[in-house]
N, C-alpha and C. Protein backbone atom coordinates (compact mmCIF):
# COMPACT_ATOMS: atom_id res chain seq x y z
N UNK A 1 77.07 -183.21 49.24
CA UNK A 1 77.51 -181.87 48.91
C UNK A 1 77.03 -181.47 47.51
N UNK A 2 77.14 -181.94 46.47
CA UNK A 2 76.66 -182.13 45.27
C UNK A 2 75.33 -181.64 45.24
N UNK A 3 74.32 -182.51 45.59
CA UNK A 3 72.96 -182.47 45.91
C UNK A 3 72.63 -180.65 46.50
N UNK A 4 73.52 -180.34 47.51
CA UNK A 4 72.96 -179.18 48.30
C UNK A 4 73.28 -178.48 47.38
N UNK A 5 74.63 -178.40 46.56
CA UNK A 5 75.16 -177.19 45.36
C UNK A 5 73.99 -177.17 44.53
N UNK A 6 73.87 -178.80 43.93
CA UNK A 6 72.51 -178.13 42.97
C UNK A 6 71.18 -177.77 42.65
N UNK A 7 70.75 -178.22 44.84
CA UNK A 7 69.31 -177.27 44.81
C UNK A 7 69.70 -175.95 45.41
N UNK A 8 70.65 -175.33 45.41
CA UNK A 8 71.05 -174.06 45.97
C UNK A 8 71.10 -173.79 43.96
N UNK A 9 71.50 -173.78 43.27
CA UNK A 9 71.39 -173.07 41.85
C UNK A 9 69.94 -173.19 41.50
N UNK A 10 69.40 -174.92 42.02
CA UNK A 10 68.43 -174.60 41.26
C UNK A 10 67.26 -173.71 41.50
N UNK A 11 67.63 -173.88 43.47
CA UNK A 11 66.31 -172.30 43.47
C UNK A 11 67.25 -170.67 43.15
N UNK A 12 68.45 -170.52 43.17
CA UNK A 12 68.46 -169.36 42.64
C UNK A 12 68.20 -169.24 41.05
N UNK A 13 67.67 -170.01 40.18
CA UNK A 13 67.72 -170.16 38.80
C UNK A 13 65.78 -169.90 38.68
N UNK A 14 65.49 -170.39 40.21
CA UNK A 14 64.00 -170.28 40.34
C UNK A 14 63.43 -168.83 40.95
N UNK A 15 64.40 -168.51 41.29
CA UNK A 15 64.21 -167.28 41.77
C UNK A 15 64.41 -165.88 40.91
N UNK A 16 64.83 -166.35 39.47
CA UNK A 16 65.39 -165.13 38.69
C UNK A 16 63.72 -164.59 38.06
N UNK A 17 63.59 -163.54 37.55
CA UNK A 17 62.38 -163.43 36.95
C UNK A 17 62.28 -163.59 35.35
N UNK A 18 61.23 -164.15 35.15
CA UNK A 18 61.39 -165.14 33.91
C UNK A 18 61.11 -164.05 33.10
N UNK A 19 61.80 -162.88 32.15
CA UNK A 19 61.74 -161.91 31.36
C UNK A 19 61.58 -162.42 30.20
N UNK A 20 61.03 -161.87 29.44
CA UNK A 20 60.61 -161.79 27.67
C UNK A 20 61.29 -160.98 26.97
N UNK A 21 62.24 -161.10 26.14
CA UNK A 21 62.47 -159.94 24.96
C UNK A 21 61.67 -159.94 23.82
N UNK A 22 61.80 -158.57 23.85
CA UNK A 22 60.71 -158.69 22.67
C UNK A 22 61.33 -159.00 20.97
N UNK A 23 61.35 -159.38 20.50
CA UNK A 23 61.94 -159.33 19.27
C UNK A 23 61.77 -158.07 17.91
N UNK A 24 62.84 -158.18 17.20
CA UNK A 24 62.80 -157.15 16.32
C UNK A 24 62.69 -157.64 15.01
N UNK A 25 61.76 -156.96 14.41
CA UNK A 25 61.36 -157.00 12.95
C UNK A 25 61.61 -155.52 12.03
N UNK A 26 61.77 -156.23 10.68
CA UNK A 26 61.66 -155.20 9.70
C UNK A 26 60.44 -155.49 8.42
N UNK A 27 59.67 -154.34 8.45
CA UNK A 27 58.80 -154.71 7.78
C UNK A 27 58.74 -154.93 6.33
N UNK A 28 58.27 -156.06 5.70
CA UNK A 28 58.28 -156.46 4.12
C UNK A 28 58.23 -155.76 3.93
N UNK A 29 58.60 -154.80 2.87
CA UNK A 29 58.01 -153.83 1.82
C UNK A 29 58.36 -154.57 0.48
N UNK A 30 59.70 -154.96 0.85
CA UNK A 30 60.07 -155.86 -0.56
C UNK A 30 59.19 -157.03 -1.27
N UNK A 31 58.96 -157.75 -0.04
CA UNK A 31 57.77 -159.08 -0.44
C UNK A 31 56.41 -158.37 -0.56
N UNK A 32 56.39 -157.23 -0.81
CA UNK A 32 54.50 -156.53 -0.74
C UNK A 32 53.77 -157.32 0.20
N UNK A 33 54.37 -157.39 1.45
CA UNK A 33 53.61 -158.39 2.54
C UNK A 33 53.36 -157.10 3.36
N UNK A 34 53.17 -155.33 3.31
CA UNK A 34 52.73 -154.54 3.84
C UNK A 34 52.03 -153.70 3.25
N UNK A 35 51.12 -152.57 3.77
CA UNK A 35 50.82 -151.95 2.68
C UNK A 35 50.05 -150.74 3.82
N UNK A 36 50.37 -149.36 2.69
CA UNK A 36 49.51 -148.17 3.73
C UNK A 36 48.96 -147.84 3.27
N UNK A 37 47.46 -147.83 3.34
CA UNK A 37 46.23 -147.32 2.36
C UNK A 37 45.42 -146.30 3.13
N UNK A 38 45.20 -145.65 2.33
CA UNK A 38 44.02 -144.31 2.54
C UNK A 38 42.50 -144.57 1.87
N UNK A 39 41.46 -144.02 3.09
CA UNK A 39 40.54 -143.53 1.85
C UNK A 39 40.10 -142.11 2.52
N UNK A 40 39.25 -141.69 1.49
CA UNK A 40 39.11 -139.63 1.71
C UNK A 40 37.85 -139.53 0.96
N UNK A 41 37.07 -139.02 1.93
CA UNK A 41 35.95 -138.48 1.35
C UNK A 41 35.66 -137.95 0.32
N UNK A 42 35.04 -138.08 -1.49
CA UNK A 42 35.33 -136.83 -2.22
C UNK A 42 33.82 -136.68 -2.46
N UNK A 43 33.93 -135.14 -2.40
CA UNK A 43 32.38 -134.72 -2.02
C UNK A 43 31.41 -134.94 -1.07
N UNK A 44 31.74 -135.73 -0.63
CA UNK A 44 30.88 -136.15 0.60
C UNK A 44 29.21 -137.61 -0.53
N UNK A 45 30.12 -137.75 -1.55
CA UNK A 45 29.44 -139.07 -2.81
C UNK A 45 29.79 -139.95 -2.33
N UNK A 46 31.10 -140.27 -2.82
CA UNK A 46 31.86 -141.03 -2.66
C UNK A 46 33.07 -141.41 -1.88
N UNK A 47 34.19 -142.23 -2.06
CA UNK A 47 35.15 -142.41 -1.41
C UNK A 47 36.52 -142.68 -2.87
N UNK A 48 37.65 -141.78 -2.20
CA UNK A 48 38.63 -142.32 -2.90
C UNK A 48 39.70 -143.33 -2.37
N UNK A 49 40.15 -144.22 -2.71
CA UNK A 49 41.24 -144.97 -1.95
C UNK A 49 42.55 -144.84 -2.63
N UNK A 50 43.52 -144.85 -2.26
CA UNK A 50 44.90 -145.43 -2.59
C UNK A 50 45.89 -145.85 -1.30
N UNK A 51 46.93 -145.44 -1.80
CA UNK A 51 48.29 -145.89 -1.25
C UNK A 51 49.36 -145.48 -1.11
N UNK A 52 50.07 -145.59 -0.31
CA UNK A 52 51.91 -145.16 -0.31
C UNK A 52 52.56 -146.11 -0.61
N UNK A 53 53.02 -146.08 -2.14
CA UNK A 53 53.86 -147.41 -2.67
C UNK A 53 55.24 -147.83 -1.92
N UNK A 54 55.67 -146.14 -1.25
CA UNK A 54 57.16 -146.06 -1.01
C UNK A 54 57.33 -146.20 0.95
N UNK A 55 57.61 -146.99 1.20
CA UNK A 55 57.48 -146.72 3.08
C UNK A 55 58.54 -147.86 3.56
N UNK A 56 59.10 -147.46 4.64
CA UNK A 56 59.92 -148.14 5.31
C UNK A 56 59.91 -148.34 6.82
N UNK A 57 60.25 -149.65 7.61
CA UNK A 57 60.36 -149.21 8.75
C UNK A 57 60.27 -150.47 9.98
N UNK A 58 60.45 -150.59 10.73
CA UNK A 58 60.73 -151.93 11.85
C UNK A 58 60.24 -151.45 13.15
N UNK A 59 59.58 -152.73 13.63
CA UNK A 59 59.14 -152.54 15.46
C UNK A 59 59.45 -154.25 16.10
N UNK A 60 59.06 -153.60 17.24
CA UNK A 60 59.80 -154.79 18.24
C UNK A 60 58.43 -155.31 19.24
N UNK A 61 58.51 -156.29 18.96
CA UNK A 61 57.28 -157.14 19.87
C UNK A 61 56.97 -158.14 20.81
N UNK A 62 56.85 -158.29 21.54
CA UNK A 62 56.91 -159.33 22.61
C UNK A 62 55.40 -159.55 22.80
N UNK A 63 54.32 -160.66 22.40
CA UNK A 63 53.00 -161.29 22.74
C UNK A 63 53.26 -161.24 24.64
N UNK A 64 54.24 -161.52 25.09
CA UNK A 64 53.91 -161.21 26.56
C UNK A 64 54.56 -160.37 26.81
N UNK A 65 54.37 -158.97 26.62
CA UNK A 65 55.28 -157.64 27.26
C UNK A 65 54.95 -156.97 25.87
N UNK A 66 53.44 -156.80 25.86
CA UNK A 66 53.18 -155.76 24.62
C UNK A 66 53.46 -154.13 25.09
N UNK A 67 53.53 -154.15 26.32
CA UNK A 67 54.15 -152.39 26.48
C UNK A 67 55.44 -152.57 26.31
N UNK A 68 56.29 -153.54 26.14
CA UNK A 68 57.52 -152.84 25.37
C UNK A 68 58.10 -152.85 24.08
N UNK A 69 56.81 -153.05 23.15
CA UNK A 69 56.63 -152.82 22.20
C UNK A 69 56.93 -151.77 21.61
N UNK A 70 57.42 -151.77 20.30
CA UNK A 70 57.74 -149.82 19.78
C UNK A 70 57.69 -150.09 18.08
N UNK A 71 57.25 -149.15 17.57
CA UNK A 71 57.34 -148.91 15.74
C UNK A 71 57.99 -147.57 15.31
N UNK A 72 58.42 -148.21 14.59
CA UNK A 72 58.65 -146.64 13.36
C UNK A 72 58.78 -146.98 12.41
N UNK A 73 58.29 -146.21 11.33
CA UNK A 73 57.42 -146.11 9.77
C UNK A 73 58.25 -144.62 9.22
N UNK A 74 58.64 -144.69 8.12
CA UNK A 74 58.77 -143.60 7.38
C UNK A 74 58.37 -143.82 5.64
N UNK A 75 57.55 -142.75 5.48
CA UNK A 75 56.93 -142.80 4.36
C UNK A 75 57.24 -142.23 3.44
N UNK A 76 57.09 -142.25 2.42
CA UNK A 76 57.54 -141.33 0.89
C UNK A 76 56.46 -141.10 0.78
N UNK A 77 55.87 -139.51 0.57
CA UNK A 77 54.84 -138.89 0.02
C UNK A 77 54.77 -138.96 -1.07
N UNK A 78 56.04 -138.95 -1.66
CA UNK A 78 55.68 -138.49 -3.08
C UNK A 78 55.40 -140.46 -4.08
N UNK A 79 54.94 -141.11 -3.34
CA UNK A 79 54.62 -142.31 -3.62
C UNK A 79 52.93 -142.49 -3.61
N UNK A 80 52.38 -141.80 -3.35
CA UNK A 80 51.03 -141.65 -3.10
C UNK A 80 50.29 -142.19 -4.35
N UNK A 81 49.22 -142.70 -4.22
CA UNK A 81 48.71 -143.72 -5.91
C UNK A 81 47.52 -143.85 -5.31
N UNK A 82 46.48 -142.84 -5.94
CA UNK A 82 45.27 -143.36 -6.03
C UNK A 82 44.53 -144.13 -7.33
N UNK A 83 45.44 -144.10 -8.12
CA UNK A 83 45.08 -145.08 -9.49
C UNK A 83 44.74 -143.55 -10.42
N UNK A 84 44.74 -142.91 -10.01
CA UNK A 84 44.59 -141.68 -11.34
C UNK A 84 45.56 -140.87 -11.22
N UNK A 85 46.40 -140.40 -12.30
CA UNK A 85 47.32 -139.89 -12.64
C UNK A 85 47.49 -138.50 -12.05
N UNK A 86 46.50 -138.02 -12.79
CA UNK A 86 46.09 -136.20 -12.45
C UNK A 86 45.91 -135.84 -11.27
N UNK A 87 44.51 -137.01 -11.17
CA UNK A 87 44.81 -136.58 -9.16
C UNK A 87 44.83 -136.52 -8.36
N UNK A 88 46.63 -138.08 -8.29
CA UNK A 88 47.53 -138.59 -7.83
C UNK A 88 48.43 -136.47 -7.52
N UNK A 89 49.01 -136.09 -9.09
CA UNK A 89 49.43 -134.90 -8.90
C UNK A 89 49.10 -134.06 -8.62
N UNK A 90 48.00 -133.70 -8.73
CA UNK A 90 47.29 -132.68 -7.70
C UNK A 90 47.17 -132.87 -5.84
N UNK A 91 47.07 -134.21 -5.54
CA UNK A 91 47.21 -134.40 -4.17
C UNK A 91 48.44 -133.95 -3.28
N UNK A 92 49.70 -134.26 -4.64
CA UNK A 92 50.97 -134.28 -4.09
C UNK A 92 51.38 -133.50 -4.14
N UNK A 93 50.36 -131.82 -4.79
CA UNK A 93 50.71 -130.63 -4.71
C UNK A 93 50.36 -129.67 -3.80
N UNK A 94 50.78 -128.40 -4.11
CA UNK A 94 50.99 -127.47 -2.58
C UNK A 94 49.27 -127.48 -2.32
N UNK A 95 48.60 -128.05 -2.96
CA UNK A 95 47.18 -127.52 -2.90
C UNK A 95 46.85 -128.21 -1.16
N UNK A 96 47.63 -129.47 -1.43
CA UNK A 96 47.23 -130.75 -0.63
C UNK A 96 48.24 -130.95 0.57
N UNK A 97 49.49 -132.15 0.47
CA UNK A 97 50.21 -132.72 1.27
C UNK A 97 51.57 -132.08 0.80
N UNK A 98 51.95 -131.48 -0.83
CA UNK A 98 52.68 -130.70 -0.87
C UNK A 98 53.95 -131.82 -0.68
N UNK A 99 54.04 -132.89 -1.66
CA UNK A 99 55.00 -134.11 -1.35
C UNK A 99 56.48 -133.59 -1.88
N UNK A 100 56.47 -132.31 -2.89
CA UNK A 100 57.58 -131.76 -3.49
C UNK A 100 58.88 -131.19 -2.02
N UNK A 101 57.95 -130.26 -1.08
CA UNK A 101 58.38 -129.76 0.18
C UNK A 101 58.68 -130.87 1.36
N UNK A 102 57.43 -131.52 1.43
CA UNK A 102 57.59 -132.70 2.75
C UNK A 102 57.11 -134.30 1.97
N UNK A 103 58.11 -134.17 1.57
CA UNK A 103 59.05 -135.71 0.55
C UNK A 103 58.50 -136.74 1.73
N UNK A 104 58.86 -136.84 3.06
CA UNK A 104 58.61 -138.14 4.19
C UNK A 104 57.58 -137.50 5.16
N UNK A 105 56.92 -138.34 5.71
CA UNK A 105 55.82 -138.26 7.03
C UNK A 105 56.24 -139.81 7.67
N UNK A 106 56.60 -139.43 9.00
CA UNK A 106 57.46 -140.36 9.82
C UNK A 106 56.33 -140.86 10.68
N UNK A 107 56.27 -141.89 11.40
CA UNK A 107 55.30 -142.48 12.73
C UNK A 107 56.64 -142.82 13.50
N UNK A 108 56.72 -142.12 14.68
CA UNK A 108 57.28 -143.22 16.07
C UNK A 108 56.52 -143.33 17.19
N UNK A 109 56.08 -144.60 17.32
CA UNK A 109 55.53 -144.70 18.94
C UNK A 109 56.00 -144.55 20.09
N UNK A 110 54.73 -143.87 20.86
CA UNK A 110 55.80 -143.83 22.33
C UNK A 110 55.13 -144.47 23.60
N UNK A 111 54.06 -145.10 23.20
CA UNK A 111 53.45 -146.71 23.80
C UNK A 111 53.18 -147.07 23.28
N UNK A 112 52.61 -148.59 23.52
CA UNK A 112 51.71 -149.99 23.16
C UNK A 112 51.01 -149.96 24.29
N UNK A 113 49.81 -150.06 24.33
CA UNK A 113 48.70 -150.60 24.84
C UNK A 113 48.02 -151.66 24.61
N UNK A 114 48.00 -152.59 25.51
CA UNK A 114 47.77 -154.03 25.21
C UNK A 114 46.53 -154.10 26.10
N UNK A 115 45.13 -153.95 25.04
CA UNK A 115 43.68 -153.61 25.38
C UNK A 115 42.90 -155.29 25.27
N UNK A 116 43.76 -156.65 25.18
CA UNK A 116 43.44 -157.78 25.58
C UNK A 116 42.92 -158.57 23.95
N UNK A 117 42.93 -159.65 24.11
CA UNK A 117 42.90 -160.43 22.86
C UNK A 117 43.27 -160.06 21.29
N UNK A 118 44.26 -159.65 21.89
CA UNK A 118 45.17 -159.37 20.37
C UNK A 118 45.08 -157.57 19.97
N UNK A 119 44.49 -156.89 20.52
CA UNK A 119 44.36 -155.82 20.30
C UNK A 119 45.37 -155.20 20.80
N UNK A 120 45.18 -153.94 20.24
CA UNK A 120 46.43 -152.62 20.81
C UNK A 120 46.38 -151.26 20.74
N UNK A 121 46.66 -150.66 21.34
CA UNK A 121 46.96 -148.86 20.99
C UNK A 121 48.16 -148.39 20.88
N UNK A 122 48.37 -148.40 19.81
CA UNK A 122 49.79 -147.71 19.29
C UNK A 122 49.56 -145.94 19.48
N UNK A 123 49.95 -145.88 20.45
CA UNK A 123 50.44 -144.12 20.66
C UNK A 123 51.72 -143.64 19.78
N UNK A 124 51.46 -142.42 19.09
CA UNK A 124 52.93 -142.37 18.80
C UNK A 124 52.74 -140.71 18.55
N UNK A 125 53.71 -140.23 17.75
CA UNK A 125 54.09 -139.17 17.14
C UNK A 125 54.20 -139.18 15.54
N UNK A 126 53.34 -138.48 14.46
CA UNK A 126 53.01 -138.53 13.28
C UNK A 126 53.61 -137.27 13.05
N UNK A 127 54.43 -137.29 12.15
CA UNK A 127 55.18 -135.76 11.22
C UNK A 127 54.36 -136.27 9.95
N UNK A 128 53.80 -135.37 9.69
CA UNK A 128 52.92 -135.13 8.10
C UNK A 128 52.72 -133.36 7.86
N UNK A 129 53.34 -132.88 6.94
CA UNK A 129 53.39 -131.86 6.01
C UNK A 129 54.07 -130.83 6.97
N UNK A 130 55.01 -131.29 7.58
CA UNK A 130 55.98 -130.31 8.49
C UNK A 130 55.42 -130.38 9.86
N UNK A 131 54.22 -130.72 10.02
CA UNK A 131 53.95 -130.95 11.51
C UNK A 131 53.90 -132.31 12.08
N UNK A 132 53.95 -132.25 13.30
CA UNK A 132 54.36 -133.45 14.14
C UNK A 132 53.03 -132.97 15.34
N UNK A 133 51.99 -134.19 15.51
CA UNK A 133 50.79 -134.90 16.23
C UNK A 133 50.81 -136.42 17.06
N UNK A 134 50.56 -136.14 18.34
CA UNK A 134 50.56 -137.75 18.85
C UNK A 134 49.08 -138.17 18.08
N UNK A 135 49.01 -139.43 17.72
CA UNK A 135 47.88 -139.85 16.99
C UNK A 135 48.03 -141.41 17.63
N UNK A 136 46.27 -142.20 17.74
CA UNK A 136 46.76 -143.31 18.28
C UNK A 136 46.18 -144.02 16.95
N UNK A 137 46.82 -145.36 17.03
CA UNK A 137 46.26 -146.39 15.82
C UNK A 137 45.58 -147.32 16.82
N UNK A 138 44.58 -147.97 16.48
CA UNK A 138 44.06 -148.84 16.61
C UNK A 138 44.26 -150.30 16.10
N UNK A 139 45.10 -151.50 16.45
CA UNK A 139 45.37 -152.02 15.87
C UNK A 139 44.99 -153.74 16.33
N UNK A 140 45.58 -154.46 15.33
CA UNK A 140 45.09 -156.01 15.85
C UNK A 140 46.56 -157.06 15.37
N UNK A 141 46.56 -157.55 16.45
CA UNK A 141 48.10 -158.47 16.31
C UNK A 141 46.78 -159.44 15.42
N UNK A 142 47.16 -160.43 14.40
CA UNK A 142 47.33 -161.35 13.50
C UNK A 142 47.73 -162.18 13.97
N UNK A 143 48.89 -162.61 13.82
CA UNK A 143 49.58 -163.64 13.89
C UNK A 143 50.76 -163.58 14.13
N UNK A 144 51.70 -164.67 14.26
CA UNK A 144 53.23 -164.81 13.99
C UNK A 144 53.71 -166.15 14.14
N UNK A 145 54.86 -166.55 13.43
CA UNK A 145 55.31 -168.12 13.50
C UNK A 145 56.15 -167.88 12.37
N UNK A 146 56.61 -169.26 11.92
CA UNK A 146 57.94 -169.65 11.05
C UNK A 146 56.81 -169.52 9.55
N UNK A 147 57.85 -168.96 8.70
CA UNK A 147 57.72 -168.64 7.38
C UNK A 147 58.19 -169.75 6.48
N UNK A 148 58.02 -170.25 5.38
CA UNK A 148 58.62 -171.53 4.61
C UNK A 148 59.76 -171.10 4.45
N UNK A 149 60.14 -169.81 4.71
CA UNK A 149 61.83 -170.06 4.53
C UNK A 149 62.73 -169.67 5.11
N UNK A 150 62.21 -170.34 6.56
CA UNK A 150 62.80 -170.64 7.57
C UNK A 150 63.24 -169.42 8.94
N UNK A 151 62.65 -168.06 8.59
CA UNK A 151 62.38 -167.20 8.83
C UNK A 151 61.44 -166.95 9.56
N UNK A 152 60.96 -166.02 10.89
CA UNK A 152 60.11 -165.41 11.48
C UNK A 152 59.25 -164.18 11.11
N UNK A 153 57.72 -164.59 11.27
CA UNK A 153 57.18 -163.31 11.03
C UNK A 153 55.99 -162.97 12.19
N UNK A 154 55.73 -161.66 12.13
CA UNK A 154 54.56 -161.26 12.46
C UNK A 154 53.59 -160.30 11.68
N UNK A 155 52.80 -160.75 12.25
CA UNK A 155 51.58 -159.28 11.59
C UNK A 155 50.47 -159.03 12.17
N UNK A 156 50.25 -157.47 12.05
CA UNK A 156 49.32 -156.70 12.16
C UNK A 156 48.25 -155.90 11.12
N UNK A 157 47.16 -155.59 12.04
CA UNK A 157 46.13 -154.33 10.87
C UNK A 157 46.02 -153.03 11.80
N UNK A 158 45.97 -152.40 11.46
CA UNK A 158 46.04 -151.23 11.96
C UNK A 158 45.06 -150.32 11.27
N UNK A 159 44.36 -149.20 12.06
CA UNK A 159 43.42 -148.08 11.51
C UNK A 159 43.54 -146.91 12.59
N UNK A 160 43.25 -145.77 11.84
CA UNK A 160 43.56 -144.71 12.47
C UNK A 160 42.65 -143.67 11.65
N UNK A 161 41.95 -142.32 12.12
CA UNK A 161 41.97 -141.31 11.53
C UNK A 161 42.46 -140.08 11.92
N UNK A 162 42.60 -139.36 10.63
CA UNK A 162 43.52 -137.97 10.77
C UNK A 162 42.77 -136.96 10.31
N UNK A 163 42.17 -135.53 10.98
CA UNK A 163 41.88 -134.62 10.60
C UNK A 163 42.94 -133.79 9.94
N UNK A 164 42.63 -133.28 8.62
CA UNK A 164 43.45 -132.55 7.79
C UNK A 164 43.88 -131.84 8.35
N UNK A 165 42.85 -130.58 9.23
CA UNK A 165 43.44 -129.71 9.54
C UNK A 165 44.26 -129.74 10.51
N UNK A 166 44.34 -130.91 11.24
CA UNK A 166 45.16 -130.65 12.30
C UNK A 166 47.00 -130.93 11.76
N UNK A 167 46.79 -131.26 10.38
CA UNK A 167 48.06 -131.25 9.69
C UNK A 167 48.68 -130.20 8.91
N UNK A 168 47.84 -129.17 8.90
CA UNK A 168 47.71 -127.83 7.86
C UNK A 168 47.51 -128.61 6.84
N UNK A 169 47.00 -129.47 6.11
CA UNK A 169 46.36 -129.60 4.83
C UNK A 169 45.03 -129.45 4.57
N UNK A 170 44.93 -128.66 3.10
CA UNK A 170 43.82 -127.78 3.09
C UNK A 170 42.36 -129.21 3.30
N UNK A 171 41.38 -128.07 3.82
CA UNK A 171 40.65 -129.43 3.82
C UNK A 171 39.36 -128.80 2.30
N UNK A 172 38.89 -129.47 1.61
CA UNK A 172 38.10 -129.43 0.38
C UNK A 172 36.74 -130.09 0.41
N UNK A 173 35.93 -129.32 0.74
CA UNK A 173 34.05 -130.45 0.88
C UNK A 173 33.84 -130.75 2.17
N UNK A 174 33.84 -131.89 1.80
CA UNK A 174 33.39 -133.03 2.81
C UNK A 174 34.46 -133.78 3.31
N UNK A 175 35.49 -133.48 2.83
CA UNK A 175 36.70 -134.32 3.22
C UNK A 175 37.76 -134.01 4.27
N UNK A 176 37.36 -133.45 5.30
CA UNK A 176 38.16 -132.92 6.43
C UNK A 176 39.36 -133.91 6.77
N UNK A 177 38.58 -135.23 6.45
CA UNK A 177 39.51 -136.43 7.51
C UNK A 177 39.88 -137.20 6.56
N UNK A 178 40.93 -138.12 6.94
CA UNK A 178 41.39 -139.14 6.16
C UNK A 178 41.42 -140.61 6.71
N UNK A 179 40.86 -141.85 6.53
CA UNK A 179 41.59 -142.46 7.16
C UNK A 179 42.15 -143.75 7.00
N UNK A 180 43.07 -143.99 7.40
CA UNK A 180 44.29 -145.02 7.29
C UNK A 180 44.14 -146.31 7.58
N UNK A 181 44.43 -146.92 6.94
CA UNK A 181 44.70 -148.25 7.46
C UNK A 181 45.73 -149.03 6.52
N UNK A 182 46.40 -149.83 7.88
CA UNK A 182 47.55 -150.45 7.66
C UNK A 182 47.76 -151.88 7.34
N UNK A 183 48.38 -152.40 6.52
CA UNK A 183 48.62 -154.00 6.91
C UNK A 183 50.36 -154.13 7.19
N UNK A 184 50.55 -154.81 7.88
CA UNK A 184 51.78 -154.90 8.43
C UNK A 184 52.58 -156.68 8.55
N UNK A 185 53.34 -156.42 7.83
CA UNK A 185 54.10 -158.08 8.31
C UNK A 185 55.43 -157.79 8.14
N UNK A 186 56.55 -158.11 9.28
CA UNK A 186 57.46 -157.91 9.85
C UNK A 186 58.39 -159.31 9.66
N UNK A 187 59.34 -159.21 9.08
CA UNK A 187 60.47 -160.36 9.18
C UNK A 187 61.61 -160.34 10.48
N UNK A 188 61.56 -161.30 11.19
CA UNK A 188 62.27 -160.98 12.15
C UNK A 188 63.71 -160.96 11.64
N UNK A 189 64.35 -160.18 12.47
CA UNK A 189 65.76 -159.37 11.99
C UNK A 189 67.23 -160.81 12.63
């Protein structure tokens, strides 16, 4: 009797479907283990780069069940640092992104696309300078495993570009577009 009870659990235990959760992270900002960088055409010479010093935000990941994957990012504009002072303030003025009026530009995704060996398409929804755009990122899972202190992480890179105008920010030269790229490492929660 014994015996029959416990291959009767053990095929209903065989029969359940073996699901994945995905886990949840919040991304370093504190350990500078993330970072959101820009570069922008100036003049159509050169290139300028900086950064958003100020950003926050957590996603959830599963390596097997990358569509139920999800992010969200919220940014401080008025954190913007291209290494020059003047114009750092001129960017962050009404000329530009106008960081005084629209202080945050939010990302939430509304898929993952899991395009095979570590890759992805982050679909989402981008609010930048009062408007809101689905925009996709292009991105690359890294890695993930135990941290020395005793903690879980993951990480990603991410790239994307954004036409100005499709944000109402003015566009100047050669510089219509902007584009982004991300580094991302996530402490699991």
């Amino acid at each position: 009797m014994k015996n029959t009870v416990l291959a009767t659990g053990l095929a209903l235990l065989a029969g359940l479907p073996l699901t994945a959760n995905a886990a949840d992270y919040v991304i370093d900002t504190k350990g500078a283990h993330a970072s959101v960088n820009f570069k922008v055409s100036h003049l159509g010479y050169s290139f300028i780069k900086g950064r958003f010093n100020t950003f926050s935000g957590e996603f959830s990941y599963d390596e097997k069940d990358v569509a139920a994957s999800s992010v969200s990012v919220t940014i401080d504009t008025t954190s913007l640092d291209s290494n020059h002072a003047e114009r750092d303030k001129h960017i962050r003025s009404s000329d530009f992104i106008d960081a005084g009026k629209f202080s945050t530009a939010t990302f939430t995704s509304t898929d993952v696309v899991d395009k095979g060996n570590g890759m992805l398409d982050i679909n989402g929804d981008l609010n930048l300078h009062g408007v809101t755009k689905p925009i996709t990122i292009a991105a690359e899972f890294i890695g993930a495993g135990q941290d020395p202190w005793g903690g879980q992480r993951a990480g990603f890179i991410g790239t994307t570009r954004l036409e100005l105008a499709d944000f109402n920010i003015k566009v100047m030269g050669d510089s219509s577009y902007v584009d982004m790229e991300l580094h991302v490492e996530g402490i699991q929660k």
